[in-house]
PDB file of N, CA and C in Angstrom:
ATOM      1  N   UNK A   1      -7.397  -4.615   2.255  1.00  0.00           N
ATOM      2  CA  UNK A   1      -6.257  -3.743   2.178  1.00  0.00           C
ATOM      3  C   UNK A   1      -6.466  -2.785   0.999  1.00  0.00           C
ATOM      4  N   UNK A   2      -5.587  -1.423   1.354  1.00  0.00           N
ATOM      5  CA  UNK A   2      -6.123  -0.291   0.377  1.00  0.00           C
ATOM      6  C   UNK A   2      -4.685  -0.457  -0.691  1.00  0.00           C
ATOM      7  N   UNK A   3      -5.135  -0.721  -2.236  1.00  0.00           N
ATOM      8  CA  UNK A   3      -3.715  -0.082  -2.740  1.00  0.00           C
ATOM      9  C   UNK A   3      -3.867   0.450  -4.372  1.00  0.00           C
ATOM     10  N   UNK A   4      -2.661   1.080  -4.372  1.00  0.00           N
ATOM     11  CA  UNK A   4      -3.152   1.861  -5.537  1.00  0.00           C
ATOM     12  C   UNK A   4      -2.636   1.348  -6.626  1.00  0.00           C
ATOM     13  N   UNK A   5      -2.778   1.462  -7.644  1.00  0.00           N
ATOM     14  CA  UNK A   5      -2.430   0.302  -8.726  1.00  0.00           C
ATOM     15  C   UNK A   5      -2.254   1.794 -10.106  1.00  0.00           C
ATOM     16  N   UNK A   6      -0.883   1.807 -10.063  1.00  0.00           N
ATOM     17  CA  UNK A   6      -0.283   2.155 -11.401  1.00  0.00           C
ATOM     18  C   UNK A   6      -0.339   1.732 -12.869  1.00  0.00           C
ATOM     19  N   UNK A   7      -1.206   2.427 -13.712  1.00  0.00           N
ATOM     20  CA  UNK A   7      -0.717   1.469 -15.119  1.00  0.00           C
ATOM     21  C   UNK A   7      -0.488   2.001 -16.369  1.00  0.00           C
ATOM     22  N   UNK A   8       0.585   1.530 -16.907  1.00  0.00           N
ATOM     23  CA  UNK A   8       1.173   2.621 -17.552  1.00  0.00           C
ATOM     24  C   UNK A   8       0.658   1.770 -18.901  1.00  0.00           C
ATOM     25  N   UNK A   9       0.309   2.612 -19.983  1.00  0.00           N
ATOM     26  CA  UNK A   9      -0.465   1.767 -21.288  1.00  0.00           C
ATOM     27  C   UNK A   9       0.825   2.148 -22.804  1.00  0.00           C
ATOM     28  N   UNK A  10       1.351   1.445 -22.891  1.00  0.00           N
ATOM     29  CA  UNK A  10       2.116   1.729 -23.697  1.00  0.00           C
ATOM     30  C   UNK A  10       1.539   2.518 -24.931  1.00  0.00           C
ATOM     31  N   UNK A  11       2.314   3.758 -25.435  1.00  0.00           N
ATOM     32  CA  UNK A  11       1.621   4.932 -26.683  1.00  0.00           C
ATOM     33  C   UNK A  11       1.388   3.740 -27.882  1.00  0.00           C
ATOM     34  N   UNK A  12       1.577   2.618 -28.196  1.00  0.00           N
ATOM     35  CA  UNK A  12       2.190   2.060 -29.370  1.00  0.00           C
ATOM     36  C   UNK A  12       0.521   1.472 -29.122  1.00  0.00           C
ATOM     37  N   UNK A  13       0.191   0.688 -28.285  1.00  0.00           N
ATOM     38  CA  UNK A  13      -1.269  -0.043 -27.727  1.00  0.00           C
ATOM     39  C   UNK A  13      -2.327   1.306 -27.587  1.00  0.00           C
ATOM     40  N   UNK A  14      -2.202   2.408 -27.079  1.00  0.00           N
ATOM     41  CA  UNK A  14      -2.825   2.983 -26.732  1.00  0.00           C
ATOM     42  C   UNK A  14      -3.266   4.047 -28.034  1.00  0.00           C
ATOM     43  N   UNK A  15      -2.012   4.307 -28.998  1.00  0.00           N
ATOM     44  CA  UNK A  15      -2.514   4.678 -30.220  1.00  0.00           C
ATOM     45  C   UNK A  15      -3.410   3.804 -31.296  1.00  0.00           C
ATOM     46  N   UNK A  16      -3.158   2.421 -30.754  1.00  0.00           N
ATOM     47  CA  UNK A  16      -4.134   1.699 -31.632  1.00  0.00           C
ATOM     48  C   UNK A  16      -5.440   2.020 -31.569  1.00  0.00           C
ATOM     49  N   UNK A  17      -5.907   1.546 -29.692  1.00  0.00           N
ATOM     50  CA  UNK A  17      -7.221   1.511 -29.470  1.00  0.00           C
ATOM     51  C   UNK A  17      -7.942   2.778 -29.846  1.00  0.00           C
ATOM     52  N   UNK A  18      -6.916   3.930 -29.917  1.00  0.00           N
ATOM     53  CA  UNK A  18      -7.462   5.288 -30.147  1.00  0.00           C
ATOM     54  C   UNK A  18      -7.805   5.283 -31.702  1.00  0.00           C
ATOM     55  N   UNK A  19      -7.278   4.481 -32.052  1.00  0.00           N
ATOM     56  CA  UNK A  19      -7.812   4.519 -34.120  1.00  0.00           C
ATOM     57  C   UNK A  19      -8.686   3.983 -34.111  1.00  0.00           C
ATOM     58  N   UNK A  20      -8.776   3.196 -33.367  1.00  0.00           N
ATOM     59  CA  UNK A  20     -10.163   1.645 -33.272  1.00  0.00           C
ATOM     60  C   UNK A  20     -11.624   2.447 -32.614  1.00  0.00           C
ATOM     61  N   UNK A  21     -11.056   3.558 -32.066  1.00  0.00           N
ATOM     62  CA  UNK A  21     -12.686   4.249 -31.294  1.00  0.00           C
ATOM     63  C   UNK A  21     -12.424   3.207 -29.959  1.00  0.00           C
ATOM     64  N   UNK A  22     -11.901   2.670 -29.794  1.00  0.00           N
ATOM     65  CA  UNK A  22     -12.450   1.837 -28.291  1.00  0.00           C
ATOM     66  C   UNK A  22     -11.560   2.093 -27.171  1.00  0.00           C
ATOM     67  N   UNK A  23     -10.208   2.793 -27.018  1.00  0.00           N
ATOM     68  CA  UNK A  23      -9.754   3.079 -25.856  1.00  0.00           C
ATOM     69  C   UNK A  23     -10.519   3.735 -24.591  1.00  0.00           C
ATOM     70  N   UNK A  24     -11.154   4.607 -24.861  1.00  0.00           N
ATOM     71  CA  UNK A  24     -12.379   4.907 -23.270  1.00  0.00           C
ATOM     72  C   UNK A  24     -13.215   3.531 -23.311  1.00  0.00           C
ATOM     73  N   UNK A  25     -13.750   3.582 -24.498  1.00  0.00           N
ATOM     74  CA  UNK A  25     -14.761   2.207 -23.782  1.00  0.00           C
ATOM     75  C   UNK A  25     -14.192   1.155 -23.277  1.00  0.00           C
ATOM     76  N   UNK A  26     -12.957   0.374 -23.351  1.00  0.00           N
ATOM     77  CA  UNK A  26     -12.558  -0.610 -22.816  1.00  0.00           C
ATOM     78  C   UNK A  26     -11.295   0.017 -21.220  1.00  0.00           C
ATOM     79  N   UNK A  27     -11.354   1.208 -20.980  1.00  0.00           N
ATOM     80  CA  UNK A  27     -10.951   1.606 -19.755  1.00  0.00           C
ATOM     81  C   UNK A  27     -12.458   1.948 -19.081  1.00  0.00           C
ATOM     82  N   UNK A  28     -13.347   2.273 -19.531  1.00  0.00           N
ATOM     83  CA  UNK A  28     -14.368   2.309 -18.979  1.00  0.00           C
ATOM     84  C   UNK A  28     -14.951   0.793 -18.458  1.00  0.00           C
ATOM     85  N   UNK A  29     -15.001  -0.241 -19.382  1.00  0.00           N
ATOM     86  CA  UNK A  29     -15.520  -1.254 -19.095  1.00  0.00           C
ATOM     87  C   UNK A  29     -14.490  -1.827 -18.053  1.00  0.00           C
ATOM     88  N   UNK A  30     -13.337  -1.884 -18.096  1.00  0.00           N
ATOM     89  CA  UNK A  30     -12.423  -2.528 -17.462  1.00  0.00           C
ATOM     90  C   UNK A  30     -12.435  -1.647 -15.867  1.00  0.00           C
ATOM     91  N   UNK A  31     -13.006  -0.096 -15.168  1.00  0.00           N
ATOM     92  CA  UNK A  31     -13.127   0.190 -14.394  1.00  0.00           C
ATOM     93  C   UNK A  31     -14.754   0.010 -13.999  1.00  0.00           C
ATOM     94  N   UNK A  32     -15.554  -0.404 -14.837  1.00  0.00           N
ATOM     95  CA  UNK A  32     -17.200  -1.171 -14.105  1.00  0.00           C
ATOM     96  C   UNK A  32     -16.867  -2.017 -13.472  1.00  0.00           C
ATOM     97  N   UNK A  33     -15.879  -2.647 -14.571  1.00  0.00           N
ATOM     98  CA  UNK A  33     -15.294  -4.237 -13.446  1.00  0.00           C
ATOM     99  C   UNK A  33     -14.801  -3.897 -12.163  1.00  0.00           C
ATOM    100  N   UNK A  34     -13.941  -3.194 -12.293  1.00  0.00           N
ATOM    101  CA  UNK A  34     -12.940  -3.106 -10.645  1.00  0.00           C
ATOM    102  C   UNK A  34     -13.323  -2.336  -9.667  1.00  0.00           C
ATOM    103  N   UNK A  35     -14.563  -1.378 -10.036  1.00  0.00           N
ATOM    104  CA  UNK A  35     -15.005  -0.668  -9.204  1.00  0.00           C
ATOM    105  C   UNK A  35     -13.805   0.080  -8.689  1.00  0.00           C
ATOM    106  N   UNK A  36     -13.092   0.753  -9.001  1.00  0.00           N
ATOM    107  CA  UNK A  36     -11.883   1.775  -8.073  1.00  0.00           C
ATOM    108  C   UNK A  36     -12.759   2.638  -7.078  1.00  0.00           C
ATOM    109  N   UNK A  37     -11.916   2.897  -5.673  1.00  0.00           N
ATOM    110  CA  UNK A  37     -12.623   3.988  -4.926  1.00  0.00           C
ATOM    111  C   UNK A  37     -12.379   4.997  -5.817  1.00  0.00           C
ATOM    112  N   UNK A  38     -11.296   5.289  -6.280  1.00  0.00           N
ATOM    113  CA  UNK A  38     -10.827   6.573  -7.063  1.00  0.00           C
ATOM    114  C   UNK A  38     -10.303   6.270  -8.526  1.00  0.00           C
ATOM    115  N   UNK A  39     -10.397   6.989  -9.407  1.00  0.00           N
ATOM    116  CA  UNK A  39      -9.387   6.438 -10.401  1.00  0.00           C
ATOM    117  C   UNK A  39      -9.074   7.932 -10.724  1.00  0.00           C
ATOM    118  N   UNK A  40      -7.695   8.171 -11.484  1.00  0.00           N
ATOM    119  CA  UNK A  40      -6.775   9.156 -11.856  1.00  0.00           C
ATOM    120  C   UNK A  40      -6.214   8.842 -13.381  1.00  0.00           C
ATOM    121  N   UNK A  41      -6.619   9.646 -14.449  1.00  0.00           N
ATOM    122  CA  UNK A  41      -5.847   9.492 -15.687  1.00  0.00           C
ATOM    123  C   UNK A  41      -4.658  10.596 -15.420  1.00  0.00           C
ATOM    124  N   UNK A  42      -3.679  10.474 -15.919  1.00  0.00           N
ATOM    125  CA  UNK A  42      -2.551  11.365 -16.651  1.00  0.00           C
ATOM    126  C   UNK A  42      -1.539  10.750 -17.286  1.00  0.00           C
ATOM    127  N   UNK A  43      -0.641  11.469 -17.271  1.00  0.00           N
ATOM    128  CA  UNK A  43       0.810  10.766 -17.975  1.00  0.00           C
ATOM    129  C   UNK A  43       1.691   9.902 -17.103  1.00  0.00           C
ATOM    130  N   UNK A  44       2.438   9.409 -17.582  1.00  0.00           N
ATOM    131  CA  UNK A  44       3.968   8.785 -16.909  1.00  0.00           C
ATOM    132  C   UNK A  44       4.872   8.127 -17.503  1.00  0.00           C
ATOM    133  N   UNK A  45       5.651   8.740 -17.524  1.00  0.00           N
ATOM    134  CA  UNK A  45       6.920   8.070 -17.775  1.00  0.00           C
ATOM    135  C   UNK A  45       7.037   8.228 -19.905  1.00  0.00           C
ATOM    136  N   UNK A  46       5.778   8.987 -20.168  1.00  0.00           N
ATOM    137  CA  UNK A  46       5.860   9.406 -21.337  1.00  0.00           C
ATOM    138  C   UNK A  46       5.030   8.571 -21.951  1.00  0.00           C
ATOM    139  N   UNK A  47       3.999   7.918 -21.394  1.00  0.00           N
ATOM    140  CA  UNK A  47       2.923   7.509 -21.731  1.00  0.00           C
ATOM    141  C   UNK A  47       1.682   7.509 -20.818  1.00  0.00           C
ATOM    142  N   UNK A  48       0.583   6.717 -21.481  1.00  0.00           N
ATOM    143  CA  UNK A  48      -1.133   7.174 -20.917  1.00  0.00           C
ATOM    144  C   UNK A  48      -0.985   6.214 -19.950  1.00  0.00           C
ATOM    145  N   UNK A  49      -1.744   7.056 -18.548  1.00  0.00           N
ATOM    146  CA  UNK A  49      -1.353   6.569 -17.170  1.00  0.00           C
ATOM    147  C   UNK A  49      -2.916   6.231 -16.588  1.00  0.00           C
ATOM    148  N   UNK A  50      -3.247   5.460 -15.692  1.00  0.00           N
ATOM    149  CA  UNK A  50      -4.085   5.635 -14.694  1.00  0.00           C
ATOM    150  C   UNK A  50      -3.557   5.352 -13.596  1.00  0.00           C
ATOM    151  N   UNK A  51      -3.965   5.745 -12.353  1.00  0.00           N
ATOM    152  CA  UNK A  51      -3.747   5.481 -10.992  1.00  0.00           C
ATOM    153  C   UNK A  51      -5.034   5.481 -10.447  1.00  0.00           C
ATOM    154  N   UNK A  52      -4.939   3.664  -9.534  1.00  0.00           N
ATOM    155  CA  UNK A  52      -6.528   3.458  -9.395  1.00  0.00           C
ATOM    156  C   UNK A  52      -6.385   3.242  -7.646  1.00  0.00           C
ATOM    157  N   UNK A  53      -7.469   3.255  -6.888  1.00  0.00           N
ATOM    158  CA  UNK A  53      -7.304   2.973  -5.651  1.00  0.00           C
ATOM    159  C   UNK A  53      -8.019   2.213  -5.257  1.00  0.00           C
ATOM    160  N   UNK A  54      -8.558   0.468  -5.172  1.00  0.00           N
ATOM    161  CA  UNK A  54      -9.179   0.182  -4.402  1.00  0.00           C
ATOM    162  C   UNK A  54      -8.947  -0.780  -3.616  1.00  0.00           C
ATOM    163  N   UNK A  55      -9.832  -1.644  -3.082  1.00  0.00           N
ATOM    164  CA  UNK A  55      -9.752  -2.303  -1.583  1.00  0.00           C
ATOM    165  C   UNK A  55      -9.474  -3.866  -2.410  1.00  0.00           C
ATOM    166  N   UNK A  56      -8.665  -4.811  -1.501  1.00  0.00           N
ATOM    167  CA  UNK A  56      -8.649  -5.809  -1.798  1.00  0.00           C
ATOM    168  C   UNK A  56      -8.651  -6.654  -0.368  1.00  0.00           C
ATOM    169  N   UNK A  57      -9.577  -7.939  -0.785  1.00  0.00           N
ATOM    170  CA  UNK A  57      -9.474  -8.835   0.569  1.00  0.00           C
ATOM    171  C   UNK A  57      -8.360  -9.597   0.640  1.00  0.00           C
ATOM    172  N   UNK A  58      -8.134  -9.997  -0.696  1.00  0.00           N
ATOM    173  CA  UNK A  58      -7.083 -10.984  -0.641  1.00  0.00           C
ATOM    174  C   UNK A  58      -5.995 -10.417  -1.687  1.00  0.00           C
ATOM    175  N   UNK A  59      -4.418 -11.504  -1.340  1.00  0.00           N
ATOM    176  CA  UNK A  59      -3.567 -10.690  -2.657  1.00  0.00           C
ATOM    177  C   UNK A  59      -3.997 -11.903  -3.880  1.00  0.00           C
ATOM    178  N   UNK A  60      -5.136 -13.275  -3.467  1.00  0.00           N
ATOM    179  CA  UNK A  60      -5.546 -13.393  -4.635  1.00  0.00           C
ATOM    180  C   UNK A  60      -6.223 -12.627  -5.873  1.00  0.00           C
ATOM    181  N   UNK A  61      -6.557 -11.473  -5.466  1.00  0.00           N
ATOM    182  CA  UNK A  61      -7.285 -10.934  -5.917  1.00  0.00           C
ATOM    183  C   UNK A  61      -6.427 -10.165  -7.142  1.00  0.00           C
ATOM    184  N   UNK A  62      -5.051 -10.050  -7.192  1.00  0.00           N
ATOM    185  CA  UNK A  62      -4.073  -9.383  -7.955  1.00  0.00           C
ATOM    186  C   UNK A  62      -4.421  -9.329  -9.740  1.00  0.00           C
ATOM    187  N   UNK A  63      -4.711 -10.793  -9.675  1.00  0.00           N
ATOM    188  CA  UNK A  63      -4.806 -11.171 -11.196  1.00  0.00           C
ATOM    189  C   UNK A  63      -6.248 -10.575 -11.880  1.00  0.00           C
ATOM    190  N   UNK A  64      -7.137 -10.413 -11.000  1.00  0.00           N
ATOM    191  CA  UNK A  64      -8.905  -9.828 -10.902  1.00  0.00           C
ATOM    192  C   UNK A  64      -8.262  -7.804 -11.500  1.00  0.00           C
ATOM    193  N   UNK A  65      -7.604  -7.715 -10.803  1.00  0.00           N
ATOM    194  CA  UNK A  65      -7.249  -6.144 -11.245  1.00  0.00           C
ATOM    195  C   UNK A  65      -6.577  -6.263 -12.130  1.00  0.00           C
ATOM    196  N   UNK A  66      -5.231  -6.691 -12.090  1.00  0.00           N
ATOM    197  CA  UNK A  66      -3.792  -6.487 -13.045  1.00  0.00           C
ATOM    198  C   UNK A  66      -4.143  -7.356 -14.628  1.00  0.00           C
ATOM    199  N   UNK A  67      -4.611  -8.197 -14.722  1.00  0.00           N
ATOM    200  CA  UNK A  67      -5.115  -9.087 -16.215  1.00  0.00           C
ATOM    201  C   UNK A  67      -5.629  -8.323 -16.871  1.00  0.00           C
ATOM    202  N   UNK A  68      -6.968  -7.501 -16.819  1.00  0.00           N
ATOM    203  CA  UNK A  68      -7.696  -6.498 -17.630  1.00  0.00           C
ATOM    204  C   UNK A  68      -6.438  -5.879 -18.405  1.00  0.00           C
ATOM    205  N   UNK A  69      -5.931  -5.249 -17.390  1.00  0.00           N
ATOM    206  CA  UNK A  69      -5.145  -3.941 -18.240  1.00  0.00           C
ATOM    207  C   UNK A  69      -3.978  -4.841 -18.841  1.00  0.00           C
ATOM    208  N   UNK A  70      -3.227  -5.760 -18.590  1.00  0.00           N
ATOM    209  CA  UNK A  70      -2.392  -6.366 -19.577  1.00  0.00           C
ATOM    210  C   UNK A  70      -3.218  -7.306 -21.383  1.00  0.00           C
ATOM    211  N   UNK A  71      -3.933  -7.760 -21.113  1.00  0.00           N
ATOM    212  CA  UNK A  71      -4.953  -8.198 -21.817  1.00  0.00           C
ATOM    213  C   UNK A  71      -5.382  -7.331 -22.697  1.00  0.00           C
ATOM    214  N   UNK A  72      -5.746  -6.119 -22.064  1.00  0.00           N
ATOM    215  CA  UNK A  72      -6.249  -4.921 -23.207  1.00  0.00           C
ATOM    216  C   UNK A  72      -5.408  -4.177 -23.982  1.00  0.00           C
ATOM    217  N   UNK A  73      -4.125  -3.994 -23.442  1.00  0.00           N
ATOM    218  CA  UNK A  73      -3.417  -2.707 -23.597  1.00  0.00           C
ATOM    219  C   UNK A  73      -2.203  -2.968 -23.949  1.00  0.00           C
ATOM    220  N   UNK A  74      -1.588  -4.394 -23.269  1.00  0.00           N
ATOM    221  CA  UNK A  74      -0.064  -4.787 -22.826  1.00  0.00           C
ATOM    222  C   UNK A  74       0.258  -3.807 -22.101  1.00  0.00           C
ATOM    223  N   UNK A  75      -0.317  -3.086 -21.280  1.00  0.00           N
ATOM    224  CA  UNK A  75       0.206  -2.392 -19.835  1.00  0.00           C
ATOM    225  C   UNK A  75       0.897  -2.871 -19.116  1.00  0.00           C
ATOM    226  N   UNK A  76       1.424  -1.897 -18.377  1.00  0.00           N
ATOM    227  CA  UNK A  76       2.720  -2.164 -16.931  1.00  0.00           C
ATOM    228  C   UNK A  76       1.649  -1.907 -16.167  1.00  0.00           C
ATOM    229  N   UNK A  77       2.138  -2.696 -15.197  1.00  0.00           N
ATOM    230  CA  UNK A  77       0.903  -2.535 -13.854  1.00  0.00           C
ATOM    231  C   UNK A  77       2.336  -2.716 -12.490  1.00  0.00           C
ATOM    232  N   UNK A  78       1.813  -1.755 -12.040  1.00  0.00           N
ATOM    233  CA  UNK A  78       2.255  -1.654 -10.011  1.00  0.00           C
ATOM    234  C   UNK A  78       1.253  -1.562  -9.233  1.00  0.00           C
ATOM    235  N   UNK A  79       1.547  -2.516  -8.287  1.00  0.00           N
ATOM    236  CA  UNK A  79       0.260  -2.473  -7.016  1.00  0.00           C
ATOM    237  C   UNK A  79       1.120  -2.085  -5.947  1.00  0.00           C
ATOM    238  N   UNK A  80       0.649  -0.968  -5.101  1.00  0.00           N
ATOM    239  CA  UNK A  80       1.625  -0.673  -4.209  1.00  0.00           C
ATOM    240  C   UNK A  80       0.188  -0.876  -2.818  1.00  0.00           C
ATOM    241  N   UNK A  81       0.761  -1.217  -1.549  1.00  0.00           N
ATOM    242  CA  UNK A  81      -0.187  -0.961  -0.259  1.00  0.00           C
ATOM    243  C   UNK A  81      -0.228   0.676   0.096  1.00  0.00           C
ATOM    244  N   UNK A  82      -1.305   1.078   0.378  1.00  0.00           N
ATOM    245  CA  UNK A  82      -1.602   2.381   0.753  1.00  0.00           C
ATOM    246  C   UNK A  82      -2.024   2.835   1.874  1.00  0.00           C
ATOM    247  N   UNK A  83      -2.073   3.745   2.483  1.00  0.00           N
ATOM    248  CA  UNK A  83      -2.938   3.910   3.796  1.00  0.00           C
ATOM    249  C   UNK A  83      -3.478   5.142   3.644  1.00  0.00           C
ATOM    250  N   UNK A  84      -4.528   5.133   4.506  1.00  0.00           N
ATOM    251  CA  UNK A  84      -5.507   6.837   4.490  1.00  0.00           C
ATOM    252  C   UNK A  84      -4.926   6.743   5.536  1.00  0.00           C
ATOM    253  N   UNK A  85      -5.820   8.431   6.330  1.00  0.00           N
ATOM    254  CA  UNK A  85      -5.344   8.616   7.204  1.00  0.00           C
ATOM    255  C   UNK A  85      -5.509   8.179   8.598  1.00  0.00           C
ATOM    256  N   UNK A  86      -6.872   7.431   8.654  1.00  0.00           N
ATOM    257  CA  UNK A  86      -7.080   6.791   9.493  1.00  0.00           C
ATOM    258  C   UNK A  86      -6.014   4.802  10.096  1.00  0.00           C
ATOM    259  N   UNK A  87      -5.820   5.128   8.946  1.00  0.00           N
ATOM    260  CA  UNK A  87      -4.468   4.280   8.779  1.00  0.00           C
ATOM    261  C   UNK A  87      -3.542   4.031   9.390  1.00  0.00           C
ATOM    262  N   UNK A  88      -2.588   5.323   9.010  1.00  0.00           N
ATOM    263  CA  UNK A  88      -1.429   5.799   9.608  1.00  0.00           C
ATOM    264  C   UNK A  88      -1.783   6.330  11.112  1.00  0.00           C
ATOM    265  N   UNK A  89      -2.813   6.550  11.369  1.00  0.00           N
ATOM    266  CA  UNK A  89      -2.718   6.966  12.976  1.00  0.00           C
ATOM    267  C   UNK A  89      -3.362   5.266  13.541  1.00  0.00           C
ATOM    268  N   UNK A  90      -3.640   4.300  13.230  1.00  0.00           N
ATOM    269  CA  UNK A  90      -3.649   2.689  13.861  1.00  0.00           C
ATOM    270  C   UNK A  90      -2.270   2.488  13.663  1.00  0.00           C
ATOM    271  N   UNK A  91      -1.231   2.948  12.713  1.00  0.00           N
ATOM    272  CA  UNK A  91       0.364   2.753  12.880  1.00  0.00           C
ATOM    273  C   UNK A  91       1.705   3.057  13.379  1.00  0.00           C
ATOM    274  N   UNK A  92       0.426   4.637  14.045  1.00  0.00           N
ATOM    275  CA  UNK A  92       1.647   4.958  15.329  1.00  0.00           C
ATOM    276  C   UNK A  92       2.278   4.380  16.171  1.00  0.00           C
ATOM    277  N   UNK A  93       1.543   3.446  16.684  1.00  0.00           N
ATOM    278  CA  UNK A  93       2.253   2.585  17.721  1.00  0.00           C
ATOM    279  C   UNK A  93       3.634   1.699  17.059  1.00  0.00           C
ATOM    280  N   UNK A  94       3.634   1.272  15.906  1.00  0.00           N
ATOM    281  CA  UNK A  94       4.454   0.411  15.376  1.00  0.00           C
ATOM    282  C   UNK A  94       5.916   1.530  14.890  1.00  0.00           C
ATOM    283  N   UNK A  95       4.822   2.875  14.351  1.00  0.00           N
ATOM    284  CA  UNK A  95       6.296   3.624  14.122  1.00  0.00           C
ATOM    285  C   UNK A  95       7.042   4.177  15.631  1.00  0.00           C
ATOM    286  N   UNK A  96       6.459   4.296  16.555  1.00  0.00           N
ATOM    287  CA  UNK A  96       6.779   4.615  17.797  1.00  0.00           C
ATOM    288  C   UNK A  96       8.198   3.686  18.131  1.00  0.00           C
ATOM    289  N   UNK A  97       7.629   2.364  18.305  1.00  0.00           N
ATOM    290  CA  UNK A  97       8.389   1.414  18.660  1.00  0.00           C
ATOM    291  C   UNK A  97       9.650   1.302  17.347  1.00  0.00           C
ATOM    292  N   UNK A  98       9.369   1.457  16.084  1.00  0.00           N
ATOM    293  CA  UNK A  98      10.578   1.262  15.448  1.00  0.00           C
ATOM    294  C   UNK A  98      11.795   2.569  15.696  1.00  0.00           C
ATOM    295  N   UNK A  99      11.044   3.843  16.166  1.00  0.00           N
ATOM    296  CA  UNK A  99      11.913   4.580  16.482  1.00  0.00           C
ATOM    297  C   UNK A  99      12.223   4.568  17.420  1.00  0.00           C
ATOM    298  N   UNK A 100      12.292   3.753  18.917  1.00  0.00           N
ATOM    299  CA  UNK A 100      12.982   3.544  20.286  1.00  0.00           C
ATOM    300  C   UNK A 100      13.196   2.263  20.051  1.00  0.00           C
ATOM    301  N   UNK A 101      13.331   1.031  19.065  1.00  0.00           N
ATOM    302  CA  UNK A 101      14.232   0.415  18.542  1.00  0.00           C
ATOM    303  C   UNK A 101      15.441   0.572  17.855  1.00  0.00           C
ATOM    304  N   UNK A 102      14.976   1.365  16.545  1.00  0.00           N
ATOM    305  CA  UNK A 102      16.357   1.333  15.688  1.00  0.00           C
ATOM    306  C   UNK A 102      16.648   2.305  15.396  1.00  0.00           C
ATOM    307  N   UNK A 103      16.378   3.486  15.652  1.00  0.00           N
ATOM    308  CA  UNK A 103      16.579   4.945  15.566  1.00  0.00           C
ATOM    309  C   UNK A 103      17.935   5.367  16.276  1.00  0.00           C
TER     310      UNK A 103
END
């Protein structure tokens, strides 16, 4: 399953690692690990953001992504399910039927 994983690094953690010299290297090391299909830096919510995208087999796998960044940073982490587009067209049929169900 595809999903994208929000993480918001609190300025208070994230100004540290930035005094320490090691904030890229330990987002760097921590994305060797996870391999993201994609990863995205910016802001949110008024702090340092990534948005990562990759594949998971299992939802054991939660703690394999989400631990790094709490561990390093005390980050907020969201895992949301995602779909490309090849996705959403295997889900027509289901949105079909929910709209000549409950529509």
């Amino acid at each position: 399953m595809r999903v994208m994983m929000k993480v918001n690094i609190p300025v208070e953690a994230g100004n540290a690692a930035a005094r320490e010299g090691t904030l890229a290297r330990r987002i760097q090391a921590i994305l060797e690990d996870l391999e993201p299909e994609a990863a995205y830096f910016t802001d949110n919510e008024g702090q340092r953001a990534a948005f990562l995208f990759l594949h998971l087999k299992d939802s054991s796998e939660i703690p394999r992504i989400a631990e790094p960044w709490f561990h390093s940073f005390d980050a907020r982490v969201e895992i949301h399910p995602v779909m490309a587009p090849e996705d959403l067209e295997k889900a027509a049929p289901y949105l079909e039927h929910a709209v000549s169900q409950y529509a």
